[in-house]
C-alpha atoms as a PDB file:
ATOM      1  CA  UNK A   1     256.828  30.345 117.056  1.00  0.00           C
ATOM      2  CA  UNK A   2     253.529  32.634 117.158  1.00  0.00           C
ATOM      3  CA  UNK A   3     253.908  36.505 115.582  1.00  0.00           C
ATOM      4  CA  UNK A   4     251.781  38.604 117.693  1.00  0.00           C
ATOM      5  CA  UNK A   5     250.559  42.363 116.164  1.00  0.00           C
ATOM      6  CA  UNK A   6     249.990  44.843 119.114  1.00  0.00           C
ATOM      7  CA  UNK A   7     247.881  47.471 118.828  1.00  0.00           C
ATOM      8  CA  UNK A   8     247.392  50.053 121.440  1.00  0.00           C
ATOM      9  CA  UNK A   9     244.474  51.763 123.004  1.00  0.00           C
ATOM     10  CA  UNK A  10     243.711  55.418 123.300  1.00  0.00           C
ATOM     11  CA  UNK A  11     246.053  57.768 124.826  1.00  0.00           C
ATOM     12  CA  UNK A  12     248.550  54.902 124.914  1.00  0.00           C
ATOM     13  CA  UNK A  13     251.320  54.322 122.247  1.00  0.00           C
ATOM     14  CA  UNK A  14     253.332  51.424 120.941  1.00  0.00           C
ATOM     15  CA  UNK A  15     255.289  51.819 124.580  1.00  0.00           C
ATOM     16  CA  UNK A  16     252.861  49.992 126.363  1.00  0.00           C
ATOM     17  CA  UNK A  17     253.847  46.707 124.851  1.00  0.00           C
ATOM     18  CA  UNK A  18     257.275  46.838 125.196  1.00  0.00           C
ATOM     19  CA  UNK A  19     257.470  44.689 128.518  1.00  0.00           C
ATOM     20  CA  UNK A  20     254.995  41.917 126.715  1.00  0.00           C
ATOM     21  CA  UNK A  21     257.475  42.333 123.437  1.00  0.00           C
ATOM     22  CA  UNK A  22     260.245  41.461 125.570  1.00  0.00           C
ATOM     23  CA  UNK A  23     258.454  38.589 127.225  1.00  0.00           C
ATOM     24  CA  UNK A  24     256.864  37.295 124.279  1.00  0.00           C
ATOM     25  CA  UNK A  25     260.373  37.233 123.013  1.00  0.00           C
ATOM     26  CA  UNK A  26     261.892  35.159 125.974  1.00  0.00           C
ATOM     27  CA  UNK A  27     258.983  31.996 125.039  1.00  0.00           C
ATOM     28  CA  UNK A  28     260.212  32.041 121.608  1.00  0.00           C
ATOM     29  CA  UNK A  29     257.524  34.420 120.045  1.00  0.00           C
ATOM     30  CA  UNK A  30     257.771  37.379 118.054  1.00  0.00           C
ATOM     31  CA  UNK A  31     255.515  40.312 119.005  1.00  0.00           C
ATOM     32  CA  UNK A  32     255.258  43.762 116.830  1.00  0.00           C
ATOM     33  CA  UNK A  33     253.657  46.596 118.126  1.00  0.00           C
ATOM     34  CA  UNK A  34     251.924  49.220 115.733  1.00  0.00           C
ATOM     35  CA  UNK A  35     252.645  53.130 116.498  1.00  0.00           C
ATOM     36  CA  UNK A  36     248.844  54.334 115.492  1.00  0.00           C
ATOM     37  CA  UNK A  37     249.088  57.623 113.910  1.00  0.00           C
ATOM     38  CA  UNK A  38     248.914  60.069 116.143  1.00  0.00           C
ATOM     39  CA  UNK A  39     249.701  58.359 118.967  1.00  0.00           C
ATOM     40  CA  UNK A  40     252.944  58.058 121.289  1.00  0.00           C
ATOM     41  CA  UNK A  41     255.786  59.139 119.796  1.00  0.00           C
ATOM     42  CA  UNK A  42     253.449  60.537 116.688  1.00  0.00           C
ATOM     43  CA  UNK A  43     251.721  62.523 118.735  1.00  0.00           C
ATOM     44  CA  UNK A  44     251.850  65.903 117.831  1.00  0.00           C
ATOM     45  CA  UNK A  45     249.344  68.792 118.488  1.00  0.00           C
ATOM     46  CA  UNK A  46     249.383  70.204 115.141  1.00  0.00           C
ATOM     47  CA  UNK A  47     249.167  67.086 113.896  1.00  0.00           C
ATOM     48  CA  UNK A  48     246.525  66.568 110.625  1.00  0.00           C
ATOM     49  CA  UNK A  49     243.356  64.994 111.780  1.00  0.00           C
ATOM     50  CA  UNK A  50     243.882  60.763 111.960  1.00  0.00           C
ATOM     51  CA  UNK A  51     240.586  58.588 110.869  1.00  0.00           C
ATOM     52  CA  UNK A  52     240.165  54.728 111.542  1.00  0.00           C
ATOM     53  CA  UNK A  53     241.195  54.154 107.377  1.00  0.00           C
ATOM     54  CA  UNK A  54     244.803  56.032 109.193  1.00  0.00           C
ATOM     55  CA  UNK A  55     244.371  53.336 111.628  1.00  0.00           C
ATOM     56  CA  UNK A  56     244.063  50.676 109.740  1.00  0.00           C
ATOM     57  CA  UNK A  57     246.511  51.770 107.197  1.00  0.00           C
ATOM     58  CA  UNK A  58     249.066  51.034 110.100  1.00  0.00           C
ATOM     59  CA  UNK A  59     248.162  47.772 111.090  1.00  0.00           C
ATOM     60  CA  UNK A  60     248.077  46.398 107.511  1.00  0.00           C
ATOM     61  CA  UNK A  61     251.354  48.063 106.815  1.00  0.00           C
ATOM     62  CA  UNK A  62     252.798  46.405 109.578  1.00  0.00           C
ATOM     63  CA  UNK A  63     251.464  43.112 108.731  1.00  0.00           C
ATOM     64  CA  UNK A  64     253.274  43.317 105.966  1.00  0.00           C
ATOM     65  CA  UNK A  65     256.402  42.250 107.482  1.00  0.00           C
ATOM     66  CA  UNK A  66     254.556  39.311 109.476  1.00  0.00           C
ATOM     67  CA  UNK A  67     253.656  35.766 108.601  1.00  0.00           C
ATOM     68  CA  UNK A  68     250.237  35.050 109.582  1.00  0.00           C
ATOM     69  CA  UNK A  69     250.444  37.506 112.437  1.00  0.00           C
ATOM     70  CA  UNK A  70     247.787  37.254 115.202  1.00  0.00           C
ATOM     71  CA  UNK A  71     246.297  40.427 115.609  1.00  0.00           C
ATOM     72  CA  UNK A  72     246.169  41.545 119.329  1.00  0.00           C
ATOM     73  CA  UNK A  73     244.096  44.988 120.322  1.00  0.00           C
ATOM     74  CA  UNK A  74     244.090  46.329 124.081  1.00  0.00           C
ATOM     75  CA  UNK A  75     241.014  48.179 124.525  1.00  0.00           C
ATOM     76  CA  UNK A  76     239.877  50.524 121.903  1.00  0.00           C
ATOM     77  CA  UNK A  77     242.925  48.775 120.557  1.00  0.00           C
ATOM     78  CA  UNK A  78     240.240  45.699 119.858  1.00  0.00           C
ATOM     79  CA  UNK A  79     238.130  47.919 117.472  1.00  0.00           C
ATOM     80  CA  UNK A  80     240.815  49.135 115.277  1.00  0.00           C
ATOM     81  CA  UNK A  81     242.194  45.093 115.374  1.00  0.00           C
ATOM     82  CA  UNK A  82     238.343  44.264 113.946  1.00  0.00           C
ATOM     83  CA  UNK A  83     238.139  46.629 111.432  1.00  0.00           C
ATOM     84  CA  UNK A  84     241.581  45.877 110.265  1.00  0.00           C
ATOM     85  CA  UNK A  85     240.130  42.510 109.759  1.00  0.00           C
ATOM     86  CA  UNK A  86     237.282  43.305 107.894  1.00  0.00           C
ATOM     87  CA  UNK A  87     239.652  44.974 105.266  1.00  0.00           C
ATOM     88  CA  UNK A  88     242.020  42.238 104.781  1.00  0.00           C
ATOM     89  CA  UNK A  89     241.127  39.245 106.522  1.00  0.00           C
ATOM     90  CA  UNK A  90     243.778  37.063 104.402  1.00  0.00           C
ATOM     91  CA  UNK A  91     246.543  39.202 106.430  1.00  0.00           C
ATOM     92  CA  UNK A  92     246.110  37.320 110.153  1.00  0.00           C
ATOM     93  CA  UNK A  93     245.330  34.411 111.553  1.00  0.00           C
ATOM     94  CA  UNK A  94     243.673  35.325 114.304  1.00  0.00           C
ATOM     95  CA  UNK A  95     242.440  38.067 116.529  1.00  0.00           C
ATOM     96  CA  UNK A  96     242.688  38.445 120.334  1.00  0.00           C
ATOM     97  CA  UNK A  97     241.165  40.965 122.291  1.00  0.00           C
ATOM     98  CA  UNK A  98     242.495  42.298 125.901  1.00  0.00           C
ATOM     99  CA  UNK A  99     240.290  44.058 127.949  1.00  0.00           C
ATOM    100  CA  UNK A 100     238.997  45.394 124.536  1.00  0.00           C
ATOM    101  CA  UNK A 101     235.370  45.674 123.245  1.00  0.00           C
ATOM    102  CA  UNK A 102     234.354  44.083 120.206  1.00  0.00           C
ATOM    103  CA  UNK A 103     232.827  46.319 118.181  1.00  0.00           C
ATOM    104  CA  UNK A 104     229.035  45.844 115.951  1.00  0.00           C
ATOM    105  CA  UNK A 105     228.004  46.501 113.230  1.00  0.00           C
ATOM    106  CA  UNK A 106     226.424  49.605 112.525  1.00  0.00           C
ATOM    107  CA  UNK A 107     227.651  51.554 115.634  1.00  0.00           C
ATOM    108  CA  UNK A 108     230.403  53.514 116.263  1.00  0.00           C
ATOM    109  CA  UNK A 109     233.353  53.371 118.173  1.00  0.00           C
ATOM    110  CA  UNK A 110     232.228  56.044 120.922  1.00  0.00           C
ATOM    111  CA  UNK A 111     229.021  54.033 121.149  1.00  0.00           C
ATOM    112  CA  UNK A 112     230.257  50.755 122.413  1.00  0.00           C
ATOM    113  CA  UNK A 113     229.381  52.263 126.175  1.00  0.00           C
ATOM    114  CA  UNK A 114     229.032  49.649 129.446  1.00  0.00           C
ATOM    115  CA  UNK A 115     225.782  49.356 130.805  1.00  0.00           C
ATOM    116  CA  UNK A 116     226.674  51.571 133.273  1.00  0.00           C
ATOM    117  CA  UNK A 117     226.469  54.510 130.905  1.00  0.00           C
ATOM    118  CA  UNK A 118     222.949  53.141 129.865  1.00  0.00           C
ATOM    119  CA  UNK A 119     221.503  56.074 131.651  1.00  0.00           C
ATOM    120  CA  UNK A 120     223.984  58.601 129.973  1.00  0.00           C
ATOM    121  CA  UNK A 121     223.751  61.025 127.406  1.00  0.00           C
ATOM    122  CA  UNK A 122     226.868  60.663 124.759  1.00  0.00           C
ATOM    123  CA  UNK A 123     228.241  64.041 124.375  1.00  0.00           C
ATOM    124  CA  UNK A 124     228.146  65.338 120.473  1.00  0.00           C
ATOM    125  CA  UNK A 125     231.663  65.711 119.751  1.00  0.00           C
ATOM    126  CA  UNK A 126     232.971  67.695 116.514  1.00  0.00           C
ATOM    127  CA  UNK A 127     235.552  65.761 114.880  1.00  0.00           C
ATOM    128  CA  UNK A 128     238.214  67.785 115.191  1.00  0.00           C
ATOM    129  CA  UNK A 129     238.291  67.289 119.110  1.00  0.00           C
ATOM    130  CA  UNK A 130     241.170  65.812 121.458  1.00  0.00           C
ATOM    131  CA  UNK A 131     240.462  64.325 124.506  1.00  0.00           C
ATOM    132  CA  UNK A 132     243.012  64.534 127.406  1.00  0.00           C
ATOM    133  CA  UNK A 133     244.412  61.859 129.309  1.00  0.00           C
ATOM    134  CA  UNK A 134     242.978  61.227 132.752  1.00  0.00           C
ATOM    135  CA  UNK A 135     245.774  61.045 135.110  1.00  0.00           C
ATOM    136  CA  UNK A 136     246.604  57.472 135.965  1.00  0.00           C
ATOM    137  CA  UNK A 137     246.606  56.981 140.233  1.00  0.00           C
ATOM    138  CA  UNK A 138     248.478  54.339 141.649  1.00  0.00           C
ATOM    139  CA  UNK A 139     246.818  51.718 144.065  1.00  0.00           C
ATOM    140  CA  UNK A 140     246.996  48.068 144.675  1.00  0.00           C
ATOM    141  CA  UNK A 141     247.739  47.427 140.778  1.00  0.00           C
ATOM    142  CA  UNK A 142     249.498  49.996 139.938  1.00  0.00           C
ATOM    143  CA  UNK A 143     252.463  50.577 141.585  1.00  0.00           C
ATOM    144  CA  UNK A 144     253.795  54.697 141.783  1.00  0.00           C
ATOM    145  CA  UNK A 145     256.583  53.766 139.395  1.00  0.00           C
ATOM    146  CA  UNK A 146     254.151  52.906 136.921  1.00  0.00           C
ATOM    147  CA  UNK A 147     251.634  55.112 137.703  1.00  0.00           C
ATOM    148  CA  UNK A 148     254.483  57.895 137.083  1.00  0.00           C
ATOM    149  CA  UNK A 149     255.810  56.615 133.599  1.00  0.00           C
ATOM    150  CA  UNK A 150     252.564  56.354 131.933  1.00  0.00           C
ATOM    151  CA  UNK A 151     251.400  59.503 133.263  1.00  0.00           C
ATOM    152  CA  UNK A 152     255.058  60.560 130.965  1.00  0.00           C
ATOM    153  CA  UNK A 153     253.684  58.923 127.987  1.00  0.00           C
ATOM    154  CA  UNK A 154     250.290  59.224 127.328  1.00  0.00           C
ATOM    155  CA  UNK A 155     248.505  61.853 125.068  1.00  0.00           C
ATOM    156  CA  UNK A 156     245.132  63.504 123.909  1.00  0.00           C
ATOM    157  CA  UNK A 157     243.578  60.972 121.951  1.00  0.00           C
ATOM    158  CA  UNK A 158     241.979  62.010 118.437  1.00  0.00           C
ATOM    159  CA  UNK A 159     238.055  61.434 118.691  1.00  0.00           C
ATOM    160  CA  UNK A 160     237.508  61.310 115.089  1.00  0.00           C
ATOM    161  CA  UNK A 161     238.395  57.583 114.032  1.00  0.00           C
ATOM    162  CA  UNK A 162     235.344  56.958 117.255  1.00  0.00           C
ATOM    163  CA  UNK A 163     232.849  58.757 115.256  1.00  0.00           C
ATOM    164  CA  UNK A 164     232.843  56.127 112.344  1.00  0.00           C
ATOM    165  CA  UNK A 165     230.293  53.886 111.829  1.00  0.00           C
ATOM    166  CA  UNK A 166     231.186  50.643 111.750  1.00  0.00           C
ATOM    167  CA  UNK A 167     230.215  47.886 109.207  1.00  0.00           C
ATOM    168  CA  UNK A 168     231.412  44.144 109.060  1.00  0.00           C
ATOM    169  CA  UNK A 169     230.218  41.892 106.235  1.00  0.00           C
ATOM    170  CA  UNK A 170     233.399  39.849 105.364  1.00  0.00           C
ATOM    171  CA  UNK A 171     232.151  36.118 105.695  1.00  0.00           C
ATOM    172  CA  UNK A 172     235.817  35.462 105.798  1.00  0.00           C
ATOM    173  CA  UNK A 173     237.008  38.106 108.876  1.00  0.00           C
ATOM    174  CA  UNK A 174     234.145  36.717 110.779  1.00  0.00           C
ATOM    175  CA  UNK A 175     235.513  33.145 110.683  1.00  0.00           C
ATOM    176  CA  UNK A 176     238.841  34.326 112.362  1.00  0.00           C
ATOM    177  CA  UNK A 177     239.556  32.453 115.231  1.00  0.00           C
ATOM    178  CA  UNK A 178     238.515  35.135 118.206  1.00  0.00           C
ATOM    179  CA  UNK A 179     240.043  35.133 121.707  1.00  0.00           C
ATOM    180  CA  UNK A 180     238.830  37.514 124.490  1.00  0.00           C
ATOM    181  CA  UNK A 181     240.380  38.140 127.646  1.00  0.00           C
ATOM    182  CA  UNK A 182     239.652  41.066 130.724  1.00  0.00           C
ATOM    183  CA  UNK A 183     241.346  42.405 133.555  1.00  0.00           C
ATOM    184  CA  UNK A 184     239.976  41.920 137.033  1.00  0.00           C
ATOM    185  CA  UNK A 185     240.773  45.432 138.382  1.00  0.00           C
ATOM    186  CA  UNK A 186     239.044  47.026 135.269  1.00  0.00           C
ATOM    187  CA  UNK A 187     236.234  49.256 136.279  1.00  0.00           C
ATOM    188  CA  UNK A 188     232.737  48.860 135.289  1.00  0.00           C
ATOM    189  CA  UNK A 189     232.634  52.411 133.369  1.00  0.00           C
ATOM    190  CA  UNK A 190     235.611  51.129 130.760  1.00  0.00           C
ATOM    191  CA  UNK A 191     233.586  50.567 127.384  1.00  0.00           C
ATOM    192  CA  UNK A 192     235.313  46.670 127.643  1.00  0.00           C
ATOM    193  CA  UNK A 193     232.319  45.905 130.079  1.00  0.00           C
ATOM    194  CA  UNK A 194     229.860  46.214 127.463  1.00  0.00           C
ATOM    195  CA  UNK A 195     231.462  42.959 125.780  1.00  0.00           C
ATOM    196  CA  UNK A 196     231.700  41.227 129.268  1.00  0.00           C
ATOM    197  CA  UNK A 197     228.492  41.878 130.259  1.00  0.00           C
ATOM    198  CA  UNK A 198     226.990  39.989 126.897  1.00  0.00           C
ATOM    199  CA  UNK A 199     229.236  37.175 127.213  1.00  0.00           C
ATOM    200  CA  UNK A 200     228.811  36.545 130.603  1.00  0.00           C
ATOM    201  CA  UNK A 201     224.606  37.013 129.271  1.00  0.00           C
ATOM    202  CA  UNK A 202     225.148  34.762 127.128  1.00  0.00           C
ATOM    203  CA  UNK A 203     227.653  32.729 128.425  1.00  0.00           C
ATOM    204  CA  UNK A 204     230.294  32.546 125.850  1.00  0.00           C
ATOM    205  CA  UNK A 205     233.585  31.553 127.672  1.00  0.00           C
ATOM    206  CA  UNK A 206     236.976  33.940 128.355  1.00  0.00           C
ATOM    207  CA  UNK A 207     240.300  34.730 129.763  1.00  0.00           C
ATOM    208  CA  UNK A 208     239.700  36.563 133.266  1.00  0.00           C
ATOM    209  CA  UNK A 209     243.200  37.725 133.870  1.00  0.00           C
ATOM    210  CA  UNK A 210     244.381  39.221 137.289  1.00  0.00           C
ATOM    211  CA  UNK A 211     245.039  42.696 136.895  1.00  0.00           C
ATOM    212  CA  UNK A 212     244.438  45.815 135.941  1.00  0.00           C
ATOM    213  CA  UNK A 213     243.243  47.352 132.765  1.00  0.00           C
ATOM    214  CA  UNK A 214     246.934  48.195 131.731  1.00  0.00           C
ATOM    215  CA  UNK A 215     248.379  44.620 132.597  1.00  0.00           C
ATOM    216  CA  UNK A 216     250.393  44.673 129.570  1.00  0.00           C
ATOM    217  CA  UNK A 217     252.522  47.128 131.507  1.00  0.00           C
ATOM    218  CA  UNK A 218     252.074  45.524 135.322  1.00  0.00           C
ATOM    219  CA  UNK A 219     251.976  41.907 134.443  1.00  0.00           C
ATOM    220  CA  UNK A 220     253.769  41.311 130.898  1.00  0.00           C
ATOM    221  CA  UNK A 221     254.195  37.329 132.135  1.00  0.00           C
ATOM    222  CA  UNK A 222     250.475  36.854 132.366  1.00  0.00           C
ATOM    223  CA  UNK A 223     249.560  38.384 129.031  1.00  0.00           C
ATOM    224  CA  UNK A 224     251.889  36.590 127.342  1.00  0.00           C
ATOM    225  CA  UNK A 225     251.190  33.188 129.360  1.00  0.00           C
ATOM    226  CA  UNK A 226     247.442  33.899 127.852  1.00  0.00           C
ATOM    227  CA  UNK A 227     248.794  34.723 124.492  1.00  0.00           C
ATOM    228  CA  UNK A 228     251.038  31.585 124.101  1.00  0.00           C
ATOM    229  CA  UNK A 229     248.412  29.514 126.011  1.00  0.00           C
ATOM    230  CA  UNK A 230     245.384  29.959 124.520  1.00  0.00           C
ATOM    231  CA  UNK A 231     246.110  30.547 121.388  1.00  0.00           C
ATOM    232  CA  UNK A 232     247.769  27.643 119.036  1.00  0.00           C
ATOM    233  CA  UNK A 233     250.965  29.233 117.486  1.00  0.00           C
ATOM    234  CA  UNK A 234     251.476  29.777 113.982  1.00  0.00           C
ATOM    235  CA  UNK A 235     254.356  27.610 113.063  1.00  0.00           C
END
């Protein structure tokens, strides 16, 4: 049996894992998701200002009550997994990130832009700022069901813990075995690109799933396939 540590993206809560939890659950793996602060059920407007050490205080609280967890982060999801690393990298076995980007060192969160945005000016953002939700459409992977629910769930999202920079020295967090998987249907403007585009330079190998950039929600069976696939369970 693998233990799998989910960590959500922004605007999206510990919700969005619950059709993977239940999957994961049915090939004899236990999955966890983390409720970042702030976030889905958390959310609240008056709510204190959240910072990636908030972040991270989650995930390592959670892993807590995990043996040898894999850590799994879905999009900005991936960043908060990474850093969460480079505090305690004795706390997981592994990291895996969907549709995420990996973040460097020395930039920040908000910086980790596709090369689509090369052109683009980063807006100066104060910290206390919330950014609203763009409405989700549905289309071809995303049916109006879905499209509906999420629109339900999702909130602002908390721009401070983006405005960090980001440092990674642990010889030990960089060692973690690293898997890295996209979505097909994921457009070129999501900050994920920026790692695909340098792996694909470079040619490091990955996980191209079929799907959207929420496919933990539309296609639970082939996130989990990839989790119990690729990666060799903790026993």
């Amino acid at each position: 049996m693998a233990s799998y540590l989910l960590i959500h993206g922004a605007f999206r809560g510990a919700w969005m894992w619950d059709r993977l939890i239940r999957e994961l659950r049915s090939l004899g793996h236990r999955g966890i998701a983390v409720e970042l602060p702030n976030a889905g059920s958390k959310w609240r407007e008056d709510h204190p200002q959240v910072s990636m050490t908030d972040y991270t205080d989650a995930v390592l609280q959670a892993a807590k009550t995990m043996a040898d967890p894999i850590l799994v982060g879905h999009s900005q999801g991936g960043v908060v997994a990474r850093v969460a690393a480079e505090r305690s990298p004795e706390s997981f076995s592994a990291i895996a990130y969907l549709d995420a980007p990996i973040p460097e060192d020395g930039l920040r969160a908000i910086d980790l832009q596709p090369p689509s945005w090369e052109d683009r000016t980063i807006p100066e953002l104060g910290p206390d700022v919330l950014v609203p939700p763009l409405p989700l459409e549905p289309g071809p992977d995303l049916s109006a069901e879905d499209a509906e629910w999420m629109n339900a769930m999702v909130t602002p999202q908390p721009v401070l813990p983006s405005l960090e920079t980001l440092h990674f020295a642990d010889e030990d967090a960089a060692a973690l075995p690293t898997h890295v998987a996209f979505c097909s249907a994921t457009p070129e403007i999501y900050p994920c690109w920026r790692t695909r585009s340098a792996m694909d330079t470079a040619g490091e190998p990955y996980t191209l799933l079929d799907g959207p950039h929420d496919i933990a929600v539309t296609d639970p069976v082939a996130v989990a396939g990839w989790l119990s696939s690729v990666i060799q369970p903790v026993e």
